[in-house]
C-alpha atoms as a PDB file:
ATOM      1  CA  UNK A   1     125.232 101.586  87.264  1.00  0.00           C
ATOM      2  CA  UNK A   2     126.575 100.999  90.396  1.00  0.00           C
ATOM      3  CA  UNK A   3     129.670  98.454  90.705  1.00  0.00           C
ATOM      4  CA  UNK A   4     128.399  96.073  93.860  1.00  0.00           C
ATOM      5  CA  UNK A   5     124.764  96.105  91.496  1.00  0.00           C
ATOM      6  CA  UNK A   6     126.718  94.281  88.393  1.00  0.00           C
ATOM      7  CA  UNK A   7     128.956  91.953  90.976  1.00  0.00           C
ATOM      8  CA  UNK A   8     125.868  90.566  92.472  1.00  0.00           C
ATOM      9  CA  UNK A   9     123.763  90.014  89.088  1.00  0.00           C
ATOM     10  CA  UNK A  10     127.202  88.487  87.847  1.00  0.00           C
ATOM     11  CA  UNK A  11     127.427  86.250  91.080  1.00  0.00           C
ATOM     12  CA  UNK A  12     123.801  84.630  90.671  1.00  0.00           C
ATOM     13  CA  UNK A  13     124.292  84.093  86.834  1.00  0.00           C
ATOM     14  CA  UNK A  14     127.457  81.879  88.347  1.00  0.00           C
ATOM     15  CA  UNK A  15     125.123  80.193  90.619  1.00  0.00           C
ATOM     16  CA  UNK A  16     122.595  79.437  88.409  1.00  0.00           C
ATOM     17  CA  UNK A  17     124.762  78.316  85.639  1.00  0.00           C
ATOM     18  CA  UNK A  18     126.510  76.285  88.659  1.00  0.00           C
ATOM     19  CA  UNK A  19     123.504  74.401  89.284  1.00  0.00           C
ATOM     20  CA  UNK A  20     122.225  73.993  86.846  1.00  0.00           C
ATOM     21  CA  UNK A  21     125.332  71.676  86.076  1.00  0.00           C
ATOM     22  CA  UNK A  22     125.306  70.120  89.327  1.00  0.00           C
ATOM     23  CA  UNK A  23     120.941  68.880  88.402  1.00  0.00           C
ATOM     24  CA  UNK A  24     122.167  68.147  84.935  1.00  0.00           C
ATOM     25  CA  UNK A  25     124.676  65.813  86.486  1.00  0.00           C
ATOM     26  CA  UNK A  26     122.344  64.255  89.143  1.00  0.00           C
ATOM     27  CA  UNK A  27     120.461  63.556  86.610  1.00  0.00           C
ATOM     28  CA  UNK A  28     122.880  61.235  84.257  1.00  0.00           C
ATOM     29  CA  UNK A  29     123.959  59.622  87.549  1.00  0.00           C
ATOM     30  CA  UNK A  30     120.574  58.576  88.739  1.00  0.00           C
ATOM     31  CA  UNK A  31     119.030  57.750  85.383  1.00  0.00           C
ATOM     32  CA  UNK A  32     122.443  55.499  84.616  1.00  0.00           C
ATOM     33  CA  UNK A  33     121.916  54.084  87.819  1.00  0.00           C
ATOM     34  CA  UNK A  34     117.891  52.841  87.269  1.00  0.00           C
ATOM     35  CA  UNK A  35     118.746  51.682  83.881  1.00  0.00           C
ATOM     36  CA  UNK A  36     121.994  49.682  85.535  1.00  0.00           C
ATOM     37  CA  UNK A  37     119.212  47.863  87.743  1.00  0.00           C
ATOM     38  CA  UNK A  38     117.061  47.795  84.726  1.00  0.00           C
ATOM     39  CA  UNK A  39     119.507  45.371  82.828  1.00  0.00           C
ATOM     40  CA  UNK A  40     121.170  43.486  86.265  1.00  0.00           C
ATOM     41  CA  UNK A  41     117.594  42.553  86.905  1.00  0.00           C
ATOM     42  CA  UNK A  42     116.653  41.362  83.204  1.00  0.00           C
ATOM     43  CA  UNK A  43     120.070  39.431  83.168  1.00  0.00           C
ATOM     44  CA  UNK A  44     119.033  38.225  86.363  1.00  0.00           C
ATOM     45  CA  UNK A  45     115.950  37.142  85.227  1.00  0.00           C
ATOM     46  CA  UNK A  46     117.185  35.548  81.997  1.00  0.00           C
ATOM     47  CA  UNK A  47     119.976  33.815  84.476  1.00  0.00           C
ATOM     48  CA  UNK A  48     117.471  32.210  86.684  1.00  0.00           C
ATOM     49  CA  UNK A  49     113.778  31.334  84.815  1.00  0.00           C
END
């Protein structure tokens, strides 16, 4: 097996473990953020009938 081979295998593994983290994290901060609206807007609505 040739050395520069491995490094670059061992380089994408990085970036795909890399981001996957960063979607993972999009994630919890975009579905925290609709379900923050979710529950302003409910209050809201409670709040004013």
């Amino acid at each position: 097996m040739n050395i520069e081979f491995i490094n670059e295998v061992r380089a994408s593994m990085n970036r795909n473990r890399q981001s996957a983290i960063n979607y993972r994290n999009n994630n919890d901060h975009s579905m925290r953020k609709i379900s923050v609206q979710m529950a302003l807007s409910k209050r809201r609505g409670i709040r004013y009938p």
